[in-house]
C-alpha atoms as a PDB file:
ATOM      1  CA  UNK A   1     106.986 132.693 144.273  1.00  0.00           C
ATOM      2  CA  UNK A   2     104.491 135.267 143.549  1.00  0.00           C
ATOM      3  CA  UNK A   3     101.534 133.543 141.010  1.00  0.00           C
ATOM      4  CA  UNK A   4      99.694 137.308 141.150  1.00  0.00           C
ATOM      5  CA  UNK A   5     100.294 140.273 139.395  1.00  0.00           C
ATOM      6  CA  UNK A   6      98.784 143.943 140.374  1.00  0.00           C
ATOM      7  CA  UNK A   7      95.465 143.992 138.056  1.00  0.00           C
ATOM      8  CA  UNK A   8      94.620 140.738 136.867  1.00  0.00           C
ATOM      9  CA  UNK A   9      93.831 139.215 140.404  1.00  0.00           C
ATOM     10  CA  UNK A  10      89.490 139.840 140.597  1.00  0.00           C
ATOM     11  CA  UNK A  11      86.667 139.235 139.451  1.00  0.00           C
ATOM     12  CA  UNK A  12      83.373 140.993 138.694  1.00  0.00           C
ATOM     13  CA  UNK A  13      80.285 138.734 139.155  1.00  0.00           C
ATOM     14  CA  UNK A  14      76.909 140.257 137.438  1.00  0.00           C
ATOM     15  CA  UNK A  15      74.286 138.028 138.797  1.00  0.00           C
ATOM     16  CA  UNK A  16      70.048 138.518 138.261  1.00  0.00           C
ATOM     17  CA  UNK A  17      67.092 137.153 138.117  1.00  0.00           C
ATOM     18  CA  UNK A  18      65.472 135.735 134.973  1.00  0.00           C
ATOM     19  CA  UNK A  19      63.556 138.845 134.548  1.00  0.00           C
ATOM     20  CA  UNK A  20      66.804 140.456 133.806  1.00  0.00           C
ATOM     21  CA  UNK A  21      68.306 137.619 130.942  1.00  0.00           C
ATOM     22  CA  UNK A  22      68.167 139.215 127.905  1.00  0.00           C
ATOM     23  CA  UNK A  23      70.274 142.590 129.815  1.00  0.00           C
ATOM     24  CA  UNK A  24      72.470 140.025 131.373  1.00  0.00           C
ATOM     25  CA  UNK A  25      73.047 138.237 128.545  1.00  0.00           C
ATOM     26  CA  UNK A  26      73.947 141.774 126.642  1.00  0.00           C
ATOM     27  CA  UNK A  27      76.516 142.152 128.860  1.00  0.00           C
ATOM     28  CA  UNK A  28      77.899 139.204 128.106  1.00  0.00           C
ATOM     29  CA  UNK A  29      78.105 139.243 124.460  1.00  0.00           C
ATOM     30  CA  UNK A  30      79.826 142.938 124.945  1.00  0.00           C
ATOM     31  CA  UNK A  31      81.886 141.878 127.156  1.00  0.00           C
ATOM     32  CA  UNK A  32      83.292 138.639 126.082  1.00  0.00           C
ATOM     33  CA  UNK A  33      83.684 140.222 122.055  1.00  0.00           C
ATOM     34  CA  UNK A  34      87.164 140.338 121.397  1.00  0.00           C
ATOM     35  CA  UNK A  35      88.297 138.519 124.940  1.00  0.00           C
ATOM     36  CA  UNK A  36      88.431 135.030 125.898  1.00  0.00           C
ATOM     37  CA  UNK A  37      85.655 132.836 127.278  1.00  0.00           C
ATOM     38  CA  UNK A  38      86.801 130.372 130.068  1.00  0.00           C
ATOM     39  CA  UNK A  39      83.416 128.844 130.571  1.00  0.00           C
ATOM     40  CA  UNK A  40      80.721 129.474 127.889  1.00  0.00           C
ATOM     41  CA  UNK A  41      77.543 131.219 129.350  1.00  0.00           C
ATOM     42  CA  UNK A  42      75.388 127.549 129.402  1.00  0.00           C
ATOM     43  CA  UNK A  43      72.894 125.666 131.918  1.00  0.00           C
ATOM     44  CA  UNK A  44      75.111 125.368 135.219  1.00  0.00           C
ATOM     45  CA  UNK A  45      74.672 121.901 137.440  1.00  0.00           C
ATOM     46  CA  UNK A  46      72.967 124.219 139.617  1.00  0.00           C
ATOM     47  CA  UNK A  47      70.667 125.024 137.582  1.00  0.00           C
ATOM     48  CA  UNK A  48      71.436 128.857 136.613  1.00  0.00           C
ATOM     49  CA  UNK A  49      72.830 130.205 133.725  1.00  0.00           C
ATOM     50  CA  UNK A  50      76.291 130.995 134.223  1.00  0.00           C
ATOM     51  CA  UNK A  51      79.185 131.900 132.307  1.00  0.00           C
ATOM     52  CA  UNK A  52      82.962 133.237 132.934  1.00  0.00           C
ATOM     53  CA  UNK A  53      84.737 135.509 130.213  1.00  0.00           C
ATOM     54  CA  UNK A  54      88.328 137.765 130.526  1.00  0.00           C
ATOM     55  CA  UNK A  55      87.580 141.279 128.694  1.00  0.00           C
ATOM     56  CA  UNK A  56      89.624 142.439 126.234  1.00  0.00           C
ATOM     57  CA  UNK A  57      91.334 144.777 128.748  1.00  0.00           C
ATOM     58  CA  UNK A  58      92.115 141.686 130.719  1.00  0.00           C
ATOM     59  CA  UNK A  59      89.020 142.081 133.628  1.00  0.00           C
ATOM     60  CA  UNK A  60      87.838 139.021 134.748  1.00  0.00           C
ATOM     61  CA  UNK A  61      83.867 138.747 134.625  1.00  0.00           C
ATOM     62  CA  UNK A  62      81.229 135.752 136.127  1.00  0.00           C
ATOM     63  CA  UNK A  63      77.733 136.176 134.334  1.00  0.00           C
ATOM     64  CA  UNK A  64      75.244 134.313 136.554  1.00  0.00           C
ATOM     65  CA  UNK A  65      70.943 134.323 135.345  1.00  0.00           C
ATOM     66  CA  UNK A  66      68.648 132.965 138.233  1.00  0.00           C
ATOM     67  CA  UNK A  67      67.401 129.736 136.583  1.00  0.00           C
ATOM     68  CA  UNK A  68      63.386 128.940 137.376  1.00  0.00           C
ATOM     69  CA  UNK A  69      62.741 128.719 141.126  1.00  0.00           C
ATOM     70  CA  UNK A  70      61.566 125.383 142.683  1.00  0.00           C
ATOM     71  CA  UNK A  71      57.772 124.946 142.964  1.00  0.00           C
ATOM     72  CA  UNK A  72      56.901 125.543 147.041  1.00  0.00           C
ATOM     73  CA  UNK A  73      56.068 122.408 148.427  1.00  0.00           C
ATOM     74  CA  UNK A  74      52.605 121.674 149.352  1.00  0.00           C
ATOM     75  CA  UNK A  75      50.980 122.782 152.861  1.00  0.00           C
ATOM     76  CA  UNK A  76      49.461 119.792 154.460  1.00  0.00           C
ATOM     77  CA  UNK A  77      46.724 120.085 156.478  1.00  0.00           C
END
């Protein structure tokens, strides 16, 4: 049994820093229009911004914004 057809079996992952969210998040208001969102672009439990959307030509996208790094711990003396 063959679960994959020619064309619909990728991804495209566009993937930044938070420097680059309100161009990432262009993207993904152009390209989810008129295609289907499978996850919405929210807070991830890792603590990006992430979101997965089909096209409307049936492409396969991941939208992933870098959320705030960790503060470096201390140097002890």
């Amino acid at each position: 049994m063959d679960l994959a057809s020619p064309g619909n079996n990728f991804s495209i992952s566009l993937s930044g820093e938070q420097a680059d969210e309100g161009e990432l998040r262009g993207y993904w208001d152009k390209l989810s229009a008129g295609g289907a969102v499978t996850m919405p672009l929210g807070l991830a439990p890792w603590g990006d911004t992430f979101g997965m959307c089909t096209d409307r030509f049936g492409v396969n996208w991941l939208v992933n914004i870098a959320g705030a790094a960790a503060p470096e711990p201390a140097a002890h003396s």
